[in-house]
N, C-alpha and C. Protein backbone atom coordinates (compact mmCIF):
# COMPACT_ATOMS: atom_id res chain seq x y z
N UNK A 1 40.36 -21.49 -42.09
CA UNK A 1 40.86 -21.34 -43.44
C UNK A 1 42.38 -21.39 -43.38
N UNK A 2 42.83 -22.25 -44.14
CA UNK A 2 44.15 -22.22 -44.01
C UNK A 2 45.22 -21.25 -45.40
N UNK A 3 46.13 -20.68 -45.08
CA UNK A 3 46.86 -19.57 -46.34
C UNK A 3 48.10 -19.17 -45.68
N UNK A 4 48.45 -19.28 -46.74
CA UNK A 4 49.97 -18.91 -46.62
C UNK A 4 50.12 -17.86 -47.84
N UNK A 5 51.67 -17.26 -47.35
CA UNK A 5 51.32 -15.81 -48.26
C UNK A 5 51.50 -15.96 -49.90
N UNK A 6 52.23 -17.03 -49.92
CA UNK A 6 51.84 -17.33 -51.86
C UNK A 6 51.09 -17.49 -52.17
N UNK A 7 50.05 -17.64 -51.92
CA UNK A 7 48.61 -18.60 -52.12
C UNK A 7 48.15 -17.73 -52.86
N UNK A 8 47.50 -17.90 -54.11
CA UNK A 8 47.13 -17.18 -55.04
C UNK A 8 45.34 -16.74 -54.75
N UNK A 9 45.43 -15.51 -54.18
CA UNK A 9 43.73 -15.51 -53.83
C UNK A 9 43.54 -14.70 -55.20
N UNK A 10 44.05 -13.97 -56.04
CA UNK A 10 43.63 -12.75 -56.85
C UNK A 10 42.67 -13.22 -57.98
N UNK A 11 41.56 -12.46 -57.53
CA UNK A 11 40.67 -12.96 -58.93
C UNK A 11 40.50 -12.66 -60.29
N UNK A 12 39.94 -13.32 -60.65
CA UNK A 12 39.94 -12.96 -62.29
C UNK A 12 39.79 -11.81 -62.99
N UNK A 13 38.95 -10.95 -62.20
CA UNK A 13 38.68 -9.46 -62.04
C UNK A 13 39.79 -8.45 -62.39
N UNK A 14 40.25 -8.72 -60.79
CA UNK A 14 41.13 -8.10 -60.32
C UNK A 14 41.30 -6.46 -60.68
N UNK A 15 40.01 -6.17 -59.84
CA UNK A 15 39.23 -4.72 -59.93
C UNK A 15 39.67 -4.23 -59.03
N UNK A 16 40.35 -3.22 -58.67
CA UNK A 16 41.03 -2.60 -57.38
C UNK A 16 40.06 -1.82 -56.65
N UNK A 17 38.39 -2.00 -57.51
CA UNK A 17 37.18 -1.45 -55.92
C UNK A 17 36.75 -2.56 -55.28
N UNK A 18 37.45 -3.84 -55.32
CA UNK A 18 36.61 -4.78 -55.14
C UNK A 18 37.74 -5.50 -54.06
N UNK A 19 38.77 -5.12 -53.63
CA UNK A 19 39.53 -5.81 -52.88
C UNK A 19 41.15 -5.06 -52.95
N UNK A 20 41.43 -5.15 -51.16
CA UNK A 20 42.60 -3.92 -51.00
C UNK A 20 43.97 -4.57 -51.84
N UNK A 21 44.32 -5.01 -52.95
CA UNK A 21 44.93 -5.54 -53.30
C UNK A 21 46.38 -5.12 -52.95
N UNK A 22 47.00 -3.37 -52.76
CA UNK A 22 47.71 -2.94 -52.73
C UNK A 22 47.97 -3.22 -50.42
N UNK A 23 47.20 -3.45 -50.18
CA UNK A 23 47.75 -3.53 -48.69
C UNK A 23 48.26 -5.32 -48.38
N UNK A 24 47.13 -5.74 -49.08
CA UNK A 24 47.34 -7.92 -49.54
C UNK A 24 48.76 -7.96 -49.81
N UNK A 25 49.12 -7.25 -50.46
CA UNK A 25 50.73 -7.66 -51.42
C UNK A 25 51.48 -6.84 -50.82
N UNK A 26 51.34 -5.71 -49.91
CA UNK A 26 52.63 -4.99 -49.11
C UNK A 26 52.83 -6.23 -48.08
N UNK A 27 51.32 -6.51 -47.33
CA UNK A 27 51.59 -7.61 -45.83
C UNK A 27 52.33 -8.85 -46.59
N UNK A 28 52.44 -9.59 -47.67
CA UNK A 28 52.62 -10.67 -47.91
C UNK A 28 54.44 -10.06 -48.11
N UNK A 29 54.64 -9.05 -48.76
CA UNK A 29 56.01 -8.97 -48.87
C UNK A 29 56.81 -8.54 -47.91
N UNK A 30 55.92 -8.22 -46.72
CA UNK A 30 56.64 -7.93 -45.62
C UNK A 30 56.77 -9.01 -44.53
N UNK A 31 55.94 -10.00 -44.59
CA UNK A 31 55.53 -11.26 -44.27
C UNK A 31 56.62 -12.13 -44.87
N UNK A 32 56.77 -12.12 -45.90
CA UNK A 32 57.76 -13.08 -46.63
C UNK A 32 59.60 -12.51 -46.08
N UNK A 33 59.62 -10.98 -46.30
CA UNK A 33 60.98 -10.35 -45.80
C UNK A 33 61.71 -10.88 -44.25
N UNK A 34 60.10 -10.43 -43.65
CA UNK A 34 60.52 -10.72 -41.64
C UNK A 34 60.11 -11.89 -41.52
N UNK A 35 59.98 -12.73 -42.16
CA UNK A 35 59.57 -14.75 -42.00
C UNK A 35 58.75 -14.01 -40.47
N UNK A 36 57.89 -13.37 -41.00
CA UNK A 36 56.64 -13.40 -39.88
C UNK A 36 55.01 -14.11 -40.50
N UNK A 37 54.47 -14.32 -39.03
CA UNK A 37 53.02 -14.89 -39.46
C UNK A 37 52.16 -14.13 -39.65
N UNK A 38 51.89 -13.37 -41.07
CA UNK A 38 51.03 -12.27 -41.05
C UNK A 38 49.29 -12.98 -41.75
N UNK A 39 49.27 -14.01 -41.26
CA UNK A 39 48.29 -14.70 -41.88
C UNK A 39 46.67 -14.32 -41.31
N UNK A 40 46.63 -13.62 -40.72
CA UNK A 40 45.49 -13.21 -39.52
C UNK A 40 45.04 -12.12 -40.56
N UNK A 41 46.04 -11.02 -40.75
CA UNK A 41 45.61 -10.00 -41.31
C UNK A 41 45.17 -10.51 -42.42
N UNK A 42 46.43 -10.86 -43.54
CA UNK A 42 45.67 -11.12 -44.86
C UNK A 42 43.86 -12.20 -45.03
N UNK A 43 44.01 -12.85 -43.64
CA UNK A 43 42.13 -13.50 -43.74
C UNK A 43 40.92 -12.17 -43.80
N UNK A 44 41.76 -11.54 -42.96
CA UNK A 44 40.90 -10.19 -42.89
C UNK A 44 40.83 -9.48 -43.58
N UNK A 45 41.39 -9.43 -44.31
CA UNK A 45 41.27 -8.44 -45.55
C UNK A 45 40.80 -9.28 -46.87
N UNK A 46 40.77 -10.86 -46.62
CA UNK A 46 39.75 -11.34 -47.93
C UNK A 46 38.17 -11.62 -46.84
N UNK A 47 38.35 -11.68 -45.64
CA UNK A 47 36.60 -11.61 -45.16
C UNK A 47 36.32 -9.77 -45.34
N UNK A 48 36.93 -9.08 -45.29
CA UNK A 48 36.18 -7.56 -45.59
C UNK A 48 36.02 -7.92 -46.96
N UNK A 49 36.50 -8.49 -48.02
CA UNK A 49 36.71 -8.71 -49.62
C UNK A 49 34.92 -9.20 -49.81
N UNK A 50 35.14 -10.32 -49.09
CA UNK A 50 34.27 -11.31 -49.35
C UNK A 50 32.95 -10.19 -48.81
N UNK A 51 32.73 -9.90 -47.52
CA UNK A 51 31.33 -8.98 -47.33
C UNK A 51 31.01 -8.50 -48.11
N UNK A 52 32.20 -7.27 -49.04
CA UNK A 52 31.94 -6.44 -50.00
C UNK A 52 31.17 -7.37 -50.77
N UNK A 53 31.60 -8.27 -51.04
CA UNK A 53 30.83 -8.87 -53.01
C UNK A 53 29.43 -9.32 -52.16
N UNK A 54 29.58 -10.28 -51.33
CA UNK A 54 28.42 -10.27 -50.43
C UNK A 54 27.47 -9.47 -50.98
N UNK A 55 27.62 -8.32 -50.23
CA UNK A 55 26.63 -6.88 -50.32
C UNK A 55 26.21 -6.64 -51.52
N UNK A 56 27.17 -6.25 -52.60
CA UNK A 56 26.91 -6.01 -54.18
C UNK A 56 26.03 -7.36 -54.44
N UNK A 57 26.13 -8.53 -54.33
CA UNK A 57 25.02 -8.91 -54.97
C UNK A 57 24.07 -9.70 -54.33
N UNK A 58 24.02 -9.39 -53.18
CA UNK A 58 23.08 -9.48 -52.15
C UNK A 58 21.90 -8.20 -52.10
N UNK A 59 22.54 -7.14 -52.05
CA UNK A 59 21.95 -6.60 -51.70
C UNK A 59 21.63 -6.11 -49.83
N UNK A 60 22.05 -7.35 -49.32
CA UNK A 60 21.53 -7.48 -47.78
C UNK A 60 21.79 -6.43 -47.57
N UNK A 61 21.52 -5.44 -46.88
CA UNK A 61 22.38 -4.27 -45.67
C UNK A 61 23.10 -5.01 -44.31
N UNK A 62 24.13 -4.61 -44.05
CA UNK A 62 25.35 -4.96 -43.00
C UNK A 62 26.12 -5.33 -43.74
N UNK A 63 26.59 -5.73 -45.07
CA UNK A 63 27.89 -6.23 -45.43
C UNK A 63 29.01 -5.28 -45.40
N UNK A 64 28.38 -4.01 -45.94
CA UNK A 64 29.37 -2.55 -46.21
C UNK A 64 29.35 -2.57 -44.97
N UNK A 65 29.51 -2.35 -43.62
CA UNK A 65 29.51 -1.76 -42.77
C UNK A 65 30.75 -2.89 -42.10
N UNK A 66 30.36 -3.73 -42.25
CA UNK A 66 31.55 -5.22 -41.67
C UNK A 66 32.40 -5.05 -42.90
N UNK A 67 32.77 -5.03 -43.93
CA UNK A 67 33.70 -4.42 -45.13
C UNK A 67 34.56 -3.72 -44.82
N UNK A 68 34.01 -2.51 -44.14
CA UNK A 68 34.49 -1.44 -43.96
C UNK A 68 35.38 -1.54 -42.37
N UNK A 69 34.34 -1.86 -41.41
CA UNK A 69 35.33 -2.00 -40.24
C UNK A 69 36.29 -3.47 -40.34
N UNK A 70 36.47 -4.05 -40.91
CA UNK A 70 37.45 -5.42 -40.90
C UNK A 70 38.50 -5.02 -41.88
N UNK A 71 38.37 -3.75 -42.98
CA UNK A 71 39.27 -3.04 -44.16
C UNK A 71 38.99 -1.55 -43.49
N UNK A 72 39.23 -0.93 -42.63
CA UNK A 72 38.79 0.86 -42.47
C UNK A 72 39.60 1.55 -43.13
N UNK A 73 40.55 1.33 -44.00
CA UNK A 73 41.63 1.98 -45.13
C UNK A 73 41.31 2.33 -46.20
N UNK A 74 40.56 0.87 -46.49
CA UNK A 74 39.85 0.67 -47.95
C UNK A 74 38.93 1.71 -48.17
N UNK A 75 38.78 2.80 -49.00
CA UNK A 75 37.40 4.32 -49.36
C UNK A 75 36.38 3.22 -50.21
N UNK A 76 37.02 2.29 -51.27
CA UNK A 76 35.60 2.04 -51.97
C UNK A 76 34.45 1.26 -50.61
N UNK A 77 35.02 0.34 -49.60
CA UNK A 77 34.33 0.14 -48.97
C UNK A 77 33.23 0.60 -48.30
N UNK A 78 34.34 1.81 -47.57
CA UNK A 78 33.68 2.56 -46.61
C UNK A 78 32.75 3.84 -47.42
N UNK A 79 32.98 3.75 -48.76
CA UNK A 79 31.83 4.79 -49.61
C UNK A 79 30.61 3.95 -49.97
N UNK A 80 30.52 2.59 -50.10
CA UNK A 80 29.69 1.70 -50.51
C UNK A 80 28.68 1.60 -48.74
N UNK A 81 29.35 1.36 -47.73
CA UNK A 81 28.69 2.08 -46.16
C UNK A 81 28.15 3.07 -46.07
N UNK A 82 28.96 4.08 -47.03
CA UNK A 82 27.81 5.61 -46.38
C UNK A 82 26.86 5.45 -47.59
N UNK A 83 26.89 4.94 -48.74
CA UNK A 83 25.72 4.72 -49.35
C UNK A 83 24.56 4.31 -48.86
N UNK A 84 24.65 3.03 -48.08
CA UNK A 84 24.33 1.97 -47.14
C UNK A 84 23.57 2.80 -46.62
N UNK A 85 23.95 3.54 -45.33
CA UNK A 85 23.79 4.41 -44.18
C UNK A 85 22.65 5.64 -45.39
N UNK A 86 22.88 6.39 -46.52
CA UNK A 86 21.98 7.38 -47.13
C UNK A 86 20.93 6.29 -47.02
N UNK A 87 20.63 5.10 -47.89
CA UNK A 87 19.55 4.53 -48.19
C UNK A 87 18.87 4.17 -47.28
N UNK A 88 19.08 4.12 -46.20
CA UNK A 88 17.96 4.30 -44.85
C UNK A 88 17.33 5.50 -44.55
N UNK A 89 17.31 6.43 -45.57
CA UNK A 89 16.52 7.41 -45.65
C UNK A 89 15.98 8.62 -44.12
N UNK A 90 16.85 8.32 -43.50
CA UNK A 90 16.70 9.26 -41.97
C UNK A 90 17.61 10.28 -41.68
N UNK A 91 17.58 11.06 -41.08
CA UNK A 91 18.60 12.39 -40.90
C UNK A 91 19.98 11.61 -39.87
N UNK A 92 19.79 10.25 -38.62
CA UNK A 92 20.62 9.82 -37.81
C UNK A 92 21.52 8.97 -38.87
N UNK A 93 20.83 8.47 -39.72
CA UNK A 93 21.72 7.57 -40.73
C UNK A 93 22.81 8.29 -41.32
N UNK A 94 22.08 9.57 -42.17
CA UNK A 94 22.85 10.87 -43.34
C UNK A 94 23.32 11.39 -42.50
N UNK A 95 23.73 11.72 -41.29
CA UNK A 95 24.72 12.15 -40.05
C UNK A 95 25.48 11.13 -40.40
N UNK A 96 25.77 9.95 -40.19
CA UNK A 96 26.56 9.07 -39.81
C UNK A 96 27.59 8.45 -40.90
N UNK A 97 26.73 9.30 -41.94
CA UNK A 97 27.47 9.04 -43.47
C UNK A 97 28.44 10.55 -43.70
N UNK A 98 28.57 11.52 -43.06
CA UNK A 98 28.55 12.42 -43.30
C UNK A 98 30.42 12.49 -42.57
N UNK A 99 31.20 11.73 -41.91
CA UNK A 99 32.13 11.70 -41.75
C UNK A 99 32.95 10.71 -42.30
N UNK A 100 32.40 10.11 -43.27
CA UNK A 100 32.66 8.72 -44.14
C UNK A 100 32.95 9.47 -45.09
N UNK A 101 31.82 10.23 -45.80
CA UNK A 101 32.10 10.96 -46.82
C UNK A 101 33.25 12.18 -47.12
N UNK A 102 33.61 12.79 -45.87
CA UNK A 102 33.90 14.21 -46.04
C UNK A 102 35.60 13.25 -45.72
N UNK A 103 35.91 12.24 -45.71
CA UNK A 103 37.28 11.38 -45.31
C UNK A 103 37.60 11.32 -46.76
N UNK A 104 36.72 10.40 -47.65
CA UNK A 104 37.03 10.40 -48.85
C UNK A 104 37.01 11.20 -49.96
N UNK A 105 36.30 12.71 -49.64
CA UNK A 105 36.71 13.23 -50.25
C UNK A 105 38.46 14.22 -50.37
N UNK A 106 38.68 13.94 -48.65
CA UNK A 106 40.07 14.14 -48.35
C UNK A 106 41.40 13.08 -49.32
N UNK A 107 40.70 11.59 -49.47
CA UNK A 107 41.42 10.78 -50.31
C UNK A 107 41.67 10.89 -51.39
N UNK A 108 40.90 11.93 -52.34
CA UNK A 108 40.65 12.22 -53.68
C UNK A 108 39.67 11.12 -54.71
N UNK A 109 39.94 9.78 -54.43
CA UNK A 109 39.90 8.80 -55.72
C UNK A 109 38.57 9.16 -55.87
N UNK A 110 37.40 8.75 -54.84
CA UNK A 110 36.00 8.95 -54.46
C UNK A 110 35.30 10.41 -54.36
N UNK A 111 36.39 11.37 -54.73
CA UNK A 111 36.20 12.84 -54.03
C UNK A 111 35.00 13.67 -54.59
N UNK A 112 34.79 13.67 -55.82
CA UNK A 112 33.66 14.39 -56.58
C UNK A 112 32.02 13.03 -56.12
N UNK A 113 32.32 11.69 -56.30
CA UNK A 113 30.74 10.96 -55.82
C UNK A 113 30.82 11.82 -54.16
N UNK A 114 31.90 11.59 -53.10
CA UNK A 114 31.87 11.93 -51.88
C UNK A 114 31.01 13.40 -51.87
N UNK A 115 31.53 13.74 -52.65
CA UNK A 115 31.44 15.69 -52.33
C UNK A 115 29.99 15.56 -52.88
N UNK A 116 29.65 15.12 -53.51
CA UNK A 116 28.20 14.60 -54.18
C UNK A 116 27.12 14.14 -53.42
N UNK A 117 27.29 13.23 -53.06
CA UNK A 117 26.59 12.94 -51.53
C UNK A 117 26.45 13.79 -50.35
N UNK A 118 27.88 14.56 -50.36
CA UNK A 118 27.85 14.92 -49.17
C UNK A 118 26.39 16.09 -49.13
N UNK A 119 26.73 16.89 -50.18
CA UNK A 119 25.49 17.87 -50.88
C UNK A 119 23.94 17.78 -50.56
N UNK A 120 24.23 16.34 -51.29
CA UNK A 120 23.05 15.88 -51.33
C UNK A 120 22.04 15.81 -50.01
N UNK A 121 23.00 15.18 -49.05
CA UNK A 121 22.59 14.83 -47.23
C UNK A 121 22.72 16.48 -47.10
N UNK A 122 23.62 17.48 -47.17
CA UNK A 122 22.74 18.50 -46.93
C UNK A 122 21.73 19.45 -47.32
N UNK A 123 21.36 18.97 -48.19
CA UNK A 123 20.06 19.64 -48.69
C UNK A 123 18.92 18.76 -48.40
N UNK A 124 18.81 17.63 -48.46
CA UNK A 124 18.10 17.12 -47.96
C UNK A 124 17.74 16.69 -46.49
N UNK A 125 18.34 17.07 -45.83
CA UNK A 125 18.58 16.80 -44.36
C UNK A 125 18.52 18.34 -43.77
N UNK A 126 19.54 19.38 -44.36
CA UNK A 126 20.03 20.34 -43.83
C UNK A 126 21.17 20.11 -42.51
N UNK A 127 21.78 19.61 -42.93
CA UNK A 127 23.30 19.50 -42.47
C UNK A 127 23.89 19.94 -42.47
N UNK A 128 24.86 20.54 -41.51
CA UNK A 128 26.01 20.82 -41.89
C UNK A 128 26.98 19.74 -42.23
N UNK A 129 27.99 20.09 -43.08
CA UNK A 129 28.85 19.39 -43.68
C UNK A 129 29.86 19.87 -42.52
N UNK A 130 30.55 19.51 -41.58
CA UNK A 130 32.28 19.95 -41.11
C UNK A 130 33.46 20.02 -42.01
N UNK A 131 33.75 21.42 -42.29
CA UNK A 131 35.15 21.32 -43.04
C UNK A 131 34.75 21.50 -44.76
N UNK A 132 33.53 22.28 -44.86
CA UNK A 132 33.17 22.15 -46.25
C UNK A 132 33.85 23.34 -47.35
N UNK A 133 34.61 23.81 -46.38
CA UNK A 133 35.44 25.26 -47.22
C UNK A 133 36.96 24.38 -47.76
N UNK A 134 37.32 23.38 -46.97
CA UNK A 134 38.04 22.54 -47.36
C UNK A 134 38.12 21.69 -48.10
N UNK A 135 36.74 21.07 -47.95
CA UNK A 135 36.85 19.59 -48.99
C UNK A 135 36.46 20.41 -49.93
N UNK A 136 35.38 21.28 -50.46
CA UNK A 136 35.10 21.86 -51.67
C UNK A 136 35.90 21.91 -52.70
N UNK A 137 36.97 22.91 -52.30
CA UNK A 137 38.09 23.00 -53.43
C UNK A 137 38.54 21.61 -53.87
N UNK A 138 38.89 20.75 -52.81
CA UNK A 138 39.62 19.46 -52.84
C UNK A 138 38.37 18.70 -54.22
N UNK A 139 37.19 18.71 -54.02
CA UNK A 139 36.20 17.64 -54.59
C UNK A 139 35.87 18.33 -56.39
N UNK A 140 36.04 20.35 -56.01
CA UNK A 140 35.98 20.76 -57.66
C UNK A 140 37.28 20.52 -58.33
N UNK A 141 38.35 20.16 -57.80
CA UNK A 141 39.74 20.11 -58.52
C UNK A 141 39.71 18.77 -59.00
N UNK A 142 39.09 17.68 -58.57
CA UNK A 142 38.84 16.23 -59.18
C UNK A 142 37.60 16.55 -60.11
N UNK A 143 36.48 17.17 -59.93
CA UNK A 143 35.71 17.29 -60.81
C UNK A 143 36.66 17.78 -62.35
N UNK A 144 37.39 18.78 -62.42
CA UNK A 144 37.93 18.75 -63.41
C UNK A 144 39.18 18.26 -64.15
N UNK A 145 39.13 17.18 -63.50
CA UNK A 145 39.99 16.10 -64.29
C UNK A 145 39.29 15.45 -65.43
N UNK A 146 40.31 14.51 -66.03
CA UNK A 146 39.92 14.21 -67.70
C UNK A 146 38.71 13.50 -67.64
N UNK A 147 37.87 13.26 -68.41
CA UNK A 147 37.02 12.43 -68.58
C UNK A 147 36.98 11.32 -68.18
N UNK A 148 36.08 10.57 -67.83
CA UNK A 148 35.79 9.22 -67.15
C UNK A 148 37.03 8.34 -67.35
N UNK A 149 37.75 7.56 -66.48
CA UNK A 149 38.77 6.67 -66.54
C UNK A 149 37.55 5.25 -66.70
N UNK A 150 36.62 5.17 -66.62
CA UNK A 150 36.25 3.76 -66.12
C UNK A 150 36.09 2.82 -67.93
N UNK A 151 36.48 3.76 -68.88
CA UNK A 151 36.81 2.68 -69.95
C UNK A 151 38.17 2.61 -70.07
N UNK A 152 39.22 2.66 -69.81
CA UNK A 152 40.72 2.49 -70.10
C UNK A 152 40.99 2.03 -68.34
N UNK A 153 40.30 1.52 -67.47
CA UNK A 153 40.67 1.17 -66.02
C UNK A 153 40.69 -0.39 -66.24
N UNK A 154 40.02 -0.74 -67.26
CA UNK A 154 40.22 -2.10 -67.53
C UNK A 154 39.26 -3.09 -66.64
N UNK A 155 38.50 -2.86 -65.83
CA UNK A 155 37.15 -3.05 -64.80
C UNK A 155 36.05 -3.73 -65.01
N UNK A 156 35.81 -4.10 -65.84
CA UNK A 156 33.70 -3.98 -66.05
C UNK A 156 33.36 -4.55 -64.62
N UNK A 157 32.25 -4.25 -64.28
CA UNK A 157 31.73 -4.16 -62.56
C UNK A 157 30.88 -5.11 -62.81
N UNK A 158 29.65 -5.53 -64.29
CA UNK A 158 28.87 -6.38 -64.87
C UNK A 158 29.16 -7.33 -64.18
N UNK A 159 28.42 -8.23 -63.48
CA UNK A 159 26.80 -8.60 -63.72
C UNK A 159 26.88 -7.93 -62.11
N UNK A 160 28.07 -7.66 -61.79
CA UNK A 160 27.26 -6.99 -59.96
C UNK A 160 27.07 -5.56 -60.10
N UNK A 161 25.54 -5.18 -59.54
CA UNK A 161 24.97 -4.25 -59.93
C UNK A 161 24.99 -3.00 -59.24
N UNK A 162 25.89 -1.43 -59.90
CA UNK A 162 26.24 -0.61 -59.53
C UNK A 162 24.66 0.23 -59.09
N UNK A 163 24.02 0.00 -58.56
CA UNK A 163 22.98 0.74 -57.96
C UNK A 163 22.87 2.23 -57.61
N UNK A 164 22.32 2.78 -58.29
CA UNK A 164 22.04 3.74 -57.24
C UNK A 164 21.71 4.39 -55.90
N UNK A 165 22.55 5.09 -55.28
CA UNK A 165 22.64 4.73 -53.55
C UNK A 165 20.95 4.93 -52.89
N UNK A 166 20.16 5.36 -54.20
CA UNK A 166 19.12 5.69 -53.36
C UNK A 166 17.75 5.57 -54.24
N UNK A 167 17.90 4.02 -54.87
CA UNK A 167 16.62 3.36 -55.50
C UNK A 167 16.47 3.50 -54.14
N UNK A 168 15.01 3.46 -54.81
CA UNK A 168 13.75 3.18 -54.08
C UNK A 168 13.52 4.41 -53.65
N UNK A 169 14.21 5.86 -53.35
CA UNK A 169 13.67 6.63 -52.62
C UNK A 169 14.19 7.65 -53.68
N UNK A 170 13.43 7.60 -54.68
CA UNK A 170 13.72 8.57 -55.87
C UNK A 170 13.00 10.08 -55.63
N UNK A 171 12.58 10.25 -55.12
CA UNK A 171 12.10 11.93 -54.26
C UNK A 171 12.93 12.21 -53.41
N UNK A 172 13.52 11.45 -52.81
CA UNK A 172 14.67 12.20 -51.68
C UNK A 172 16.36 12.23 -52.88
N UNK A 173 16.90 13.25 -52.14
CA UNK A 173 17.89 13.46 -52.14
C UNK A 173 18.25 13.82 -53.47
């Protein structure tokens, strides 16, 4: 694939869960400043782009997980992975989601779905959560923020389908 850092990848969207837009445009302006070849990274950060949408309307399992390790910065990714990781319905999976989660709820944006999940894997699992005297406060102080941003965020997510992390296994969790 060939790109250079003007190259207009930004889509029509231009949904900030759907691609690290804010790390794309630091490398390109730092790329453009130090006349360096930062062209490696920015591929990598539209192939983690590209898995993500992949996944959303695929469906496949492995896209979040390659998303996430080719972007490990990016939270919507790596929260769309520990979703991934719950919907395999096993206690080794909901372990493995369980340090994914308790990260983003350290990030805030994700912090009340994170802290949500995290719950969830322990009651259903009986888990311990690590660090849950910590993230708690952190995940009820976002719970009481203003009402839903997702009509004034300017977003619609339509026609790729926000799923629930755990169709199909509507008795668990």
């Amino acid at each position: 694939m060939t790109l250079q850092p003007l190259d207009d990848i930004m889509t029509w969207d231009y949904c900030q869960g759907f691609f690290n837009y804010r790390t794309y445009l630091q490398i390109v302006t730092e790329a453009l400043r130090d006349q360096s070849d930062r062209r490696g990274e920015l591929k990598t950060l539209i192939m983690a782009s590209l898995h993500y949408y992949y996944g959303r309307i695929s469906g496949e399992s492995g896209h979040f997980e390659k998303a996430a390790a080719l972007d490990p910065e990016f939270t919507a990714y790596r929260m769309w992975h520990a979703k991934e990781l719950i919907r395999r319905a096993d206690a080794e999976s909901a372990a493995s989601a369980i340090p994914v989660l308790s990260r983003a709820v350290q990030e805030i944006l994700y912090a009340p779905e994170a802290w949500t999940l995290l719950q969830a894997i322990k009651n259903e699992y009986g888990l311990e959560i690590p660090e849950e005297k910590t993230l708690s406060p952190l995940a009820h102080q976002m719970e009481r923020r203003p009402l839903s941003t997702k009509a004034i965020s300017g977003c619609a997510t339509a026609p790729i389908s926000d799923a629930a992390p755990f169709a199909g296994h509507e008795h668990r969790i």
